[in-house]
C-alpha atoms as a PDB file:
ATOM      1  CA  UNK A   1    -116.394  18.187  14.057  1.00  0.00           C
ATOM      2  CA  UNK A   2    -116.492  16.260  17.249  1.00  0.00           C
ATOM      3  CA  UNK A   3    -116.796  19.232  19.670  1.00  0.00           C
ATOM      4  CA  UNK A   4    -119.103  20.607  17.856  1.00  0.00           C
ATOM      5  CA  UNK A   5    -121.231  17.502  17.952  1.00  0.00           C
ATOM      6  CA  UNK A   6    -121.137  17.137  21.528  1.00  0.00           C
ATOM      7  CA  UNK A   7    -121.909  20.462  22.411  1.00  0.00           C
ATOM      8  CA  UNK A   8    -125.116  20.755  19.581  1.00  0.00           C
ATOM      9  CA  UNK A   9    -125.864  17.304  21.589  1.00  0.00           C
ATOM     10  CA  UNK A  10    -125.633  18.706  24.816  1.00  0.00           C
ATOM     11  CA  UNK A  11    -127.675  21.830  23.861  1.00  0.00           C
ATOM     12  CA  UNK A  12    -130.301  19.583  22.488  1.00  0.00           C
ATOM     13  CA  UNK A  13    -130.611  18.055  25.574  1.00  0.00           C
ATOM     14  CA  UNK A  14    -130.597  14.641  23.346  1.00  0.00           C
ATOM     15  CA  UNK A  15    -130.343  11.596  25.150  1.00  0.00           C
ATOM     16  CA  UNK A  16    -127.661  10.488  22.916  1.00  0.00           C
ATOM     17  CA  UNK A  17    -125.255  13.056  24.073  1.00  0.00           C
ATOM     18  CA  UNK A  18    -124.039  10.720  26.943  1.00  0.00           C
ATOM     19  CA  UNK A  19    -123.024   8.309  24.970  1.00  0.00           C
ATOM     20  CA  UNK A  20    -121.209  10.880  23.268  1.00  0.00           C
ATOM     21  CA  UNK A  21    -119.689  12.381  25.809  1.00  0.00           C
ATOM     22  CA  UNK A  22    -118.456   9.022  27.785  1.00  0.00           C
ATOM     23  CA  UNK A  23    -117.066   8.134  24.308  1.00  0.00           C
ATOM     24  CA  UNK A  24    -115.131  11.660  24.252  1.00  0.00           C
ATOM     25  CA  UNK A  25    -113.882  11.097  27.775  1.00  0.00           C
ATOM     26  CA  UNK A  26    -111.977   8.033  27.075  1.00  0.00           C
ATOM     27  CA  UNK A  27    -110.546   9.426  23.964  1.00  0.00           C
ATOM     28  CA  UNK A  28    -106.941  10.393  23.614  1.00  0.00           C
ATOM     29  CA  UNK A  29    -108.092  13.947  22.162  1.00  0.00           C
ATOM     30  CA  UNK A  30    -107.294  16.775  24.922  1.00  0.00           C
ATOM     31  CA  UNK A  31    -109.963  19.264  23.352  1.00  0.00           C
ATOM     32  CA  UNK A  32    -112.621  16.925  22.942  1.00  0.00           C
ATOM     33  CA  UNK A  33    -111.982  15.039  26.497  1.00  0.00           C
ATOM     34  CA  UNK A  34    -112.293  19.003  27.932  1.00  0.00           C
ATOM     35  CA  UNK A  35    -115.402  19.451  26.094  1.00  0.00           C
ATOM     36  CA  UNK A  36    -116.724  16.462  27.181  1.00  0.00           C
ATOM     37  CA  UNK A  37    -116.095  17.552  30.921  1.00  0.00           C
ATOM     38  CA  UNK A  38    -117.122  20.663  30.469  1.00  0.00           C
ATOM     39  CA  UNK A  39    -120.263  19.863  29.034  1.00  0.00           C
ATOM     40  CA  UNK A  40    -120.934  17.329  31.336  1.00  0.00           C
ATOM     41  CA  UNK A  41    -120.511  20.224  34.288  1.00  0.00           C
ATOM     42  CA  UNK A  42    -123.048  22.467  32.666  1.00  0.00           C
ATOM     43  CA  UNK A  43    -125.417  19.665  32.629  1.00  0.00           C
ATOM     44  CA  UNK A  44    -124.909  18.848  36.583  1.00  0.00           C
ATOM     45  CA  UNK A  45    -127.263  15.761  36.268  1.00  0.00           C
ATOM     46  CA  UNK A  46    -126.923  12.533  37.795  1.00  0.00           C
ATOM     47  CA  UNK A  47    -125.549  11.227  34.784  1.00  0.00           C
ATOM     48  CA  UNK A  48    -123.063  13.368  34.301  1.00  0.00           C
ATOM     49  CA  UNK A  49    -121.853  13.081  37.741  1.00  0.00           C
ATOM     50  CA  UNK A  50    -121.945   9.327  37.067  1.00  0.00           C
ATOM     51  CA  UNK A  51    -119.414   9.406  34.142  1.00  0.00           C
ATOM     52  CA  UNK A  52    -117.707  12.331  35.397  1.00  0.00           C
ATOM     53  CA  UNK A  53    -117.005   9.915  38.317  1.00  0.00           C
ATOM     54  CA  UNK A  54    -116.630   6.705  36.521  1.00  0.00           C
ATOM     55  CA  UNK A  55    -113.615   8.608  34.593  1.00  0.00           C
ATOM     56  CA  UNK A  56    -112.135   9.300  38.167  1.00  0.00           C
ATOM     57  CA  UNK A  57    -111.220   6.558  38.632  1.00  0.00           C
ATOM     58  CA  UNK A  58    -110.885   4.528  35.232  1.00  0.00           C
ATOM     59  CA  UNK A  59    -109.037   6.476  33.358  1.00  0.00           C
ATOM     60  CA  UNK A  60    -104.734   6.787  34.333  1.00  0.00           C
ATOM     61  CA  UNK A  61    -104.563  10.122  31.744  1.00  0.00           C
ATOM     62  CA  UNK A  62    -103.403  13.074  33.749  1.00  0.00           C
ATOM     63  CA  UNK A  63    -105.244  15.677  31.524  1.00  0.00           C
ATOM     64  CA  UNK A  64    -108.603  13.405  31.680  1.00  0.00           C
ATOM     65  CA  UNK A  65    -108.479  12.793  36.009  1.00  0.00           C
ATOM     66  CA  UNK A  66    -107.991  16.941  35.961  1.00  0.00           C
ATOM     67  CA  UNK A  67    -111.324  17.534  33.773  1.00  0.00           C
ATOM     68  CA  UNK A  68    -113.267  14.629  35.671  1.00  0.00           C
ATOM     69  CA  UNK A  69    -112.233  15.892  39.090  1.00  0.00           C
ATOM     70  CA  UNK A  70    -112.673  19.617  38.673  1.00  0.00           C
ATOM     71  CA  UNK A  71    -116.049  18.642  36.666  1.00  0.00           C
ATOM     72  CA  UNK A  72    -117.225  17.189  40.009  1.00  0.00           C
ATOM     73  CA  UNK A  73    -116.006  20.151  41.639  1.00  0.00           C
ATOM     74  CA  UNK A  74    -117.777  22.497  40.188  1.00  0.00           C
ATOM     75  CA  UNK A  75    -121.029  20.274  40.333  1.00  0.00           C
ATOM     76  CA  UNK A  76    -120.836  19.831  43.903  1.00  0.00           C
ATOM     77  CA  UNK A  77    -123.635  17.540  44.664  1.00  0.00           C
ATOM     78  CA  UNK A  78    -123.516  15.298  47.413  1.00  0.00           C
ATOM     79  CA  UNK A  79    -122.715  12.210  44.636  1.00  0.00           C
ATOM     80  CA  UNK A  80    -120.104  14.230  43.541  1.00  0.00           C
ATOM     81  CA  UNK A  81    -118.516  15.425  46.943  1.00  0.00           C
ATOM     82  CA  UNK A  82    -118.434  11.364  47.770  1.00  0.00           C
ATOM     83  CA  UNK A  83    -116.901  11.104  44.231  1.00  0.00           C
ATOM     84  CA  UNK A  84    -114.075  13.229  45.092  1.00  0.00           C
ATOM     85  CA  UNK A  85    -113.547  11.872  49.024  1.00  0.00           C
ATOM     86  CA  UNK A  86    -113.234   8.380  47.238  1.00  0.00           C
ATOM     87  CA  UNK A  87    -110.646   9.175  44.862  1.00  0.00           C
ATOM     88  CA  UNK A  88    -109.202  11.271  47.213  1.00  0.00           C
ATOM     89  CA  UNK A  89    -108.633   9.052  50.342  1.00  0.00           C
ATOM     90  CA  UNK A  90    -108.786   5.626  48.617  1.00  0.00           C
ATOM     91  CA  UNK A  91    -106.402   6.209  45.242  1.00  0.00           C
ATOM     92  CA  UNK A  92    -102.556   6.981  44.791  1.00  0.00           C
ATOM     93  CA  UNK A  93    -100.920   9.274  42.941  1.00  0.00           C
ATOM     94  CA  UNK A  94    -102.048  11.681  40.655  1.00  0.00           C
ATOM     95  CA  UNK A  95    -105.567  10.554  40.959  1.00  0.00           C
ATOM     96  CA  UNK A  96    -105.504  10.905  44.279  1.00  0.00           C
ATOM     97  CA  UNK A  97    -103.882  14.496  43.539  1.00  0.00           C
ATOM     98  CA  UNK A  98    -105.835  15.596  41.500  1.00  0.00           C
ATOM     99  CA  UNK A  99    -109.410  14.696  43.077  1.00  0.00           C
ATOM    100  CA  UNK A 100    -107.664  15.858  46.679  1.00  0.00           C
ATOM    101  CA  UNK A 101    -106.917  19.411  44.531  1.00  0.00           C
ATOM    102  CA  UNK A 102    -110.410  19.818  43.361  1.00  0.00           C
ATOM    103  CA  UNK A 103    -111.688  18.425  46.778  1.00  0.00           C
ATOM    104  CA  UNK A 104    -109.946  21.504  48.721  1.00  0.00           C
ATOM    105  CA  UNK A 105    -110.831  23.595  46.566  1.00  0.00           C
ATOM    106  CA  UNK A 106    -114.597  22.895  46.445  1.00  0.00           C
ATOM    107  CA  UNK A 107    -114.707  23.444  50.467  1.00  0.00           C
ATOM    108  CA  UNK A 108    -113.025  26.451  49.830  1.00  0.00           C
ATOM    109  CA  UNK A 109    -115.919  27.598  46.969  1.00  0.00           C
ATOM    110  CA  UNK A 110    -118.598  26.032  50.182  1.00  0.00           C
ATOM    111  CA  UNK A 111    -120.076  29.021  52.638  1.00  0.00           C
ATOM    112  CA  UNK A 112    -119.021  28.411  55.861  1.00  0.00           C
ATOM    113  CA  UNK A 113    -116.218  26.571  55.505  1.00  0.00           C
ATOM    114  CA  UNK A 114    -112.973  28.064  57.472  1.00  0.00           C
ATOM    115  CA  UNK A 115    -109.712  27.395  56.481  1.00  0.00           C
END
């Protein structure tokens, strides 16, 4: 019932559905955490680059730092680029992986870039 609340909440536009959705990321639930992050990416807002971001780097769950850092990904704004750099150049371990992973692969997404 969960998903399905976040995404009518997210489809509403409702202003609540952050709330939800920051909620969902720190849960322990694997389908409602990739809701969450997926939602959030279809949104692409500020805000959802800010909790996409915030759950970077809070959260030590390897499932939730692979939704969060291929969210930002596939937002691509310049807060979420810087997002990704962070985690990227200033974490360990599978944080760092994981945002380095979606980094590379976002500059290989990017026109012009050259491998």
């Amino acid at each position: 019932a969960k998903v399905q609340t976040l995404a009518a909440l997210s489809r509403m536009q409702s202003p609540r559905f952050y709330d939800f959705a920051a909620e969902a990321l720190r849960s322990n639930d694997p389908g409602l955490v990739n809701t969450a992050a997926q939602q959030l990416t279809l949104d692409g807002g500020p805000e959802a680059v800010r909790l996409l971001a915030a759950t970077l780097f809070d959260s030590n769950q390897p499932v939730v730092l692979s939704n969060a850092a291929n969210g930002l990904a596939a937002i691509g704004t310049p807060d979420a680029r810087a997002a990704l750099r962070k985690a990227a150049t200033r974490s360990d371990g599978t944080r760092a992986r994981f945002a380095a992973q979606a980094w590379w692969q976002l500059q290989g997404q990017s026109p012009g870039w050259e491998s």
